[in-house]
Protein backbone atom coordinates (compact mmCIF):
# COMPACT_ATOMS: atom_id res chain seq x y z
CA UNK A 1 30.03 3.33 8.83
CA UNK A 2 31.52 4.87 5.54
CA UNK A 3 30.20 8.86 5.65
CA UNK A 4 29.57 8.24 1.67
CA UNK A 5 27.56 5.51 2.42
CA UNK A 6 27.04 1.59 2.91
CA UNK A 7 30.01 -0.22 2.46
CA UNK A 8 29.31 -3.22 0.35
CA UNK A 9 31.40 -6.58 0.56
CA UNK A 10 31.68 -9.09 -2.45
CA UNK A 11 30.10 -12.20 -0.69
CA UNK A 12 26.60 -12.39 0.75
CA UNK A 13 27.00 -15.53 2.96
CA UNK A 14 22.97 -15.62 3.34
CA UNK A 15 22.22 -16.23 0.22
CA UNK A 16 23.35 -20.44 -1.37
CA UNK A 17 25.42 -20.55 -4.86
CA UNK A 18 23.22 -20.08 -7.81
CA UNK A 19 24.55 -21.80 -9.97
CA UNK A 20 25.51 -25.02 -8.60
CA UNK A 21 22.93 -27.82 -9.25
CA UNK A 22 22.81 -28.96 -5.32
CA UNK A 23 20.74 -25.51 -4.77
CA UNK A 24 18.48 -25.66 -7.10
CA UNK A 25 14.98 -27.28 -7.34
CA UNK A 26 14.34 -30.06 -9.46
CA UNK A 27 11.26 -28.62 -10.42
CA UNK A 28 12.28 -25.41 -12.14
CA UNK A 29 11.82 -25.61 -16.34
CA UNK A 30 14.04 -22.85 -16.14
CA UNK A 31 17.46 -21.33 -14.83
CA UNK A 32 15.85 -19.57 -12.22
CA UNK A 33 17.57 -17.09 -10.14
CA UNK A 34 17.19 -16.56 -6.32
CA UNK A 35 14.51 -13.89 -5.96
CA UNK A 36 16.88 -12.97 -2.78
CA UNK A 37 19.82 -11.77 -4.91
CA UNK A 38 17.29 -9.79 -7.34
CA UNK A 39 16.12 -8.23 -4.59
CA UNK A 40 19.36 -7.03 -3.05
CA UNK A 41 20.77 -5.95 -6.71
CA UNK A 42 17.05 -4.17 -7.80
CA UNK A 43 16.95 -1.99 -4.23
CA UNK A 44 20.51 -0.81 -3.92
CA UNK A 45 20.71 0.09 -7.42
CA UNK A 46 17.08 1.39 -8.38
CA UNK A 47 14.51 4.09 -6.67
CA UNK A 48 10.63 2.92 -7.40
CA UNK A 49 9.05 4.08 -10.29
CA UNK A 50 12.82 3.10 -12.41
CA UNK A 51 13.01 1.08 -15.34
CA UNK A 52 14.85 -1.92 -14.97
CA UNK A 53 16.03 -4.13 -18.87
CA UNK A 54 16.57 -8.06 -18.46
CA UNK A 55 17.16 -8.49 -21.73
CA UNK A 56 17.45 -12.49 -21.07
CA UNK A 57 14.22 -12.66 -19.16
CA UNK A 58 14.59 -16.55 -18.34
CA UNK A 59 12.23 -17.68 -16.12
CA UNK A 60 10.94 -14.14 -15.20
CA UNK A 61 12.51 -13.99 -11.51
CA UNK A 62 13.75 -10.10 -12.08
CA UNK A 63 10.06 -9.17 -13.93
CA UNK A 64 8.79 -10.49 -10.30
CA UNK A 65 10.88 -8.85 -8.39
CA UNK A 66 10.15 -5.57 -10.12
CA UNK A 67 6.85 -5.84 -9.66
CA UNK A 68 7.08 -6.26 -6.03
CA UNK A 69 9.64 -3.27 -5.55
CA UNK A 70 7.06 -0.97 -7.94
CA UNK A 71 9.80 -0.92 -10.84
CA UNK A 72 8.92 -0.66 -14.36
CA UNK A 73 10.44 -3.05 -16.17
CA UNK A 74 11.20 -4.26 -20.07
CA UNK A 75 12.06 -7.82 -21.11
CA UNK A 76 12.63 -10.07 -23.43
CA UNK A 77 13.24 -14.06 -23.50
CA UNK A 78 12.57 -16.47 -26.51
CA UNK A 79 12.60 -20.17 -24.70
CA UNK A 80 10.78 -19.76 -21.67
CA UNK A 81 7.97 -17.38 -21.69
CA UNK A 82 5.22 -19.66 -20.17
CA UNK A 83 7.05 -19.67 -17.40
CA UNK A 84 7.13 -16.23 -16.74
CA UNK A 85 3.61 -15.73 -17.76
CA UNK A 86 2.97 -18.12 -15.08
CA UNK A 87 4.76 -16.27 -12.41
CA UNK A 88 3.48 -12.86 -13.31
CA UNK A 89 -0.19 -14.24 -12.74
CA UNK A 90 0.67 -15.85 -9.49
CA UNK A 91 -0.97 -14.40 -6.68
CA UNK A 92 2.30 -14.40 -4.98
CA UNK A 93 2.64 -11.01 -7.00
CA UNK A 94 -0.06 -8.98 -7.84
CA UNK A 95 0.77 -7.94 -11.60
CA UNK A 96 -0.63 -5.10 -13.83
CA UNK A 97 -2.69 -5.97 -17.04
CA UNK A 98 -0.09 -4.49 -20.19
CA UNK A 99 -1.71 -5.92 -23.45
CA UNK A 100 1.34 -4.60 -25.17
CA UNK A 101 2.59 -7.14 -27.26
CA UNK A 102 5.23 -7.55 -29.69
CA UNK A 103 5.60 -11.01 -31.61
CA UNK A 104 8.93 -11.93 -33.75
């Protein structure tokens, strides 16, 4: 073990390809990302209670995972945000009522 800390390696041979179309569902409207690799990235690089930007929300997979780790998080997406209003109301996560909104 590194005295600095954790030393991290450049494959994760747990997690399948994202992008490749063999690993994906058929089902997804959108580009979805594995909520595994969110996951990972969001708690090794943020403490709860951070603020976390996706700027290219897609189908909402980091907005989940933030809400799951207790992250704050800011977002923004203009083709698929049905999708992620979908996911945040799943009961899979249990999401917090913002009626900020901000239409373009």
């Amino acid at each position: 073990m590194n005295p600095s800390g954790v030393n991290l390696n450049d494959v994760w041979s747990d997690i399948p390809p994202v992008r490749h179309w063999k690993f994906k569902s058929k089902d997804r409207k959108a580009n979805a990302l594995s909520t595994k690799t969110l996951d990972l990235v969001i708690g090794m690089s943020t403490v709860p209670g951070d603020l976390v930007i996706d700027p290219f929300g897609g189908s909402g997979t980091t907005f989940a995972v933030c809400e799951k780790k207790r992250r704050h998080w800011m977002g923004s997406e203009i083709d698929y945000a049905p999708e992620i209003i979908d996911r945040l109301e799943s009961v899979e996560i249990h999401s917090r009522k913002n009626d900020d909104f901000v239409q373009g």
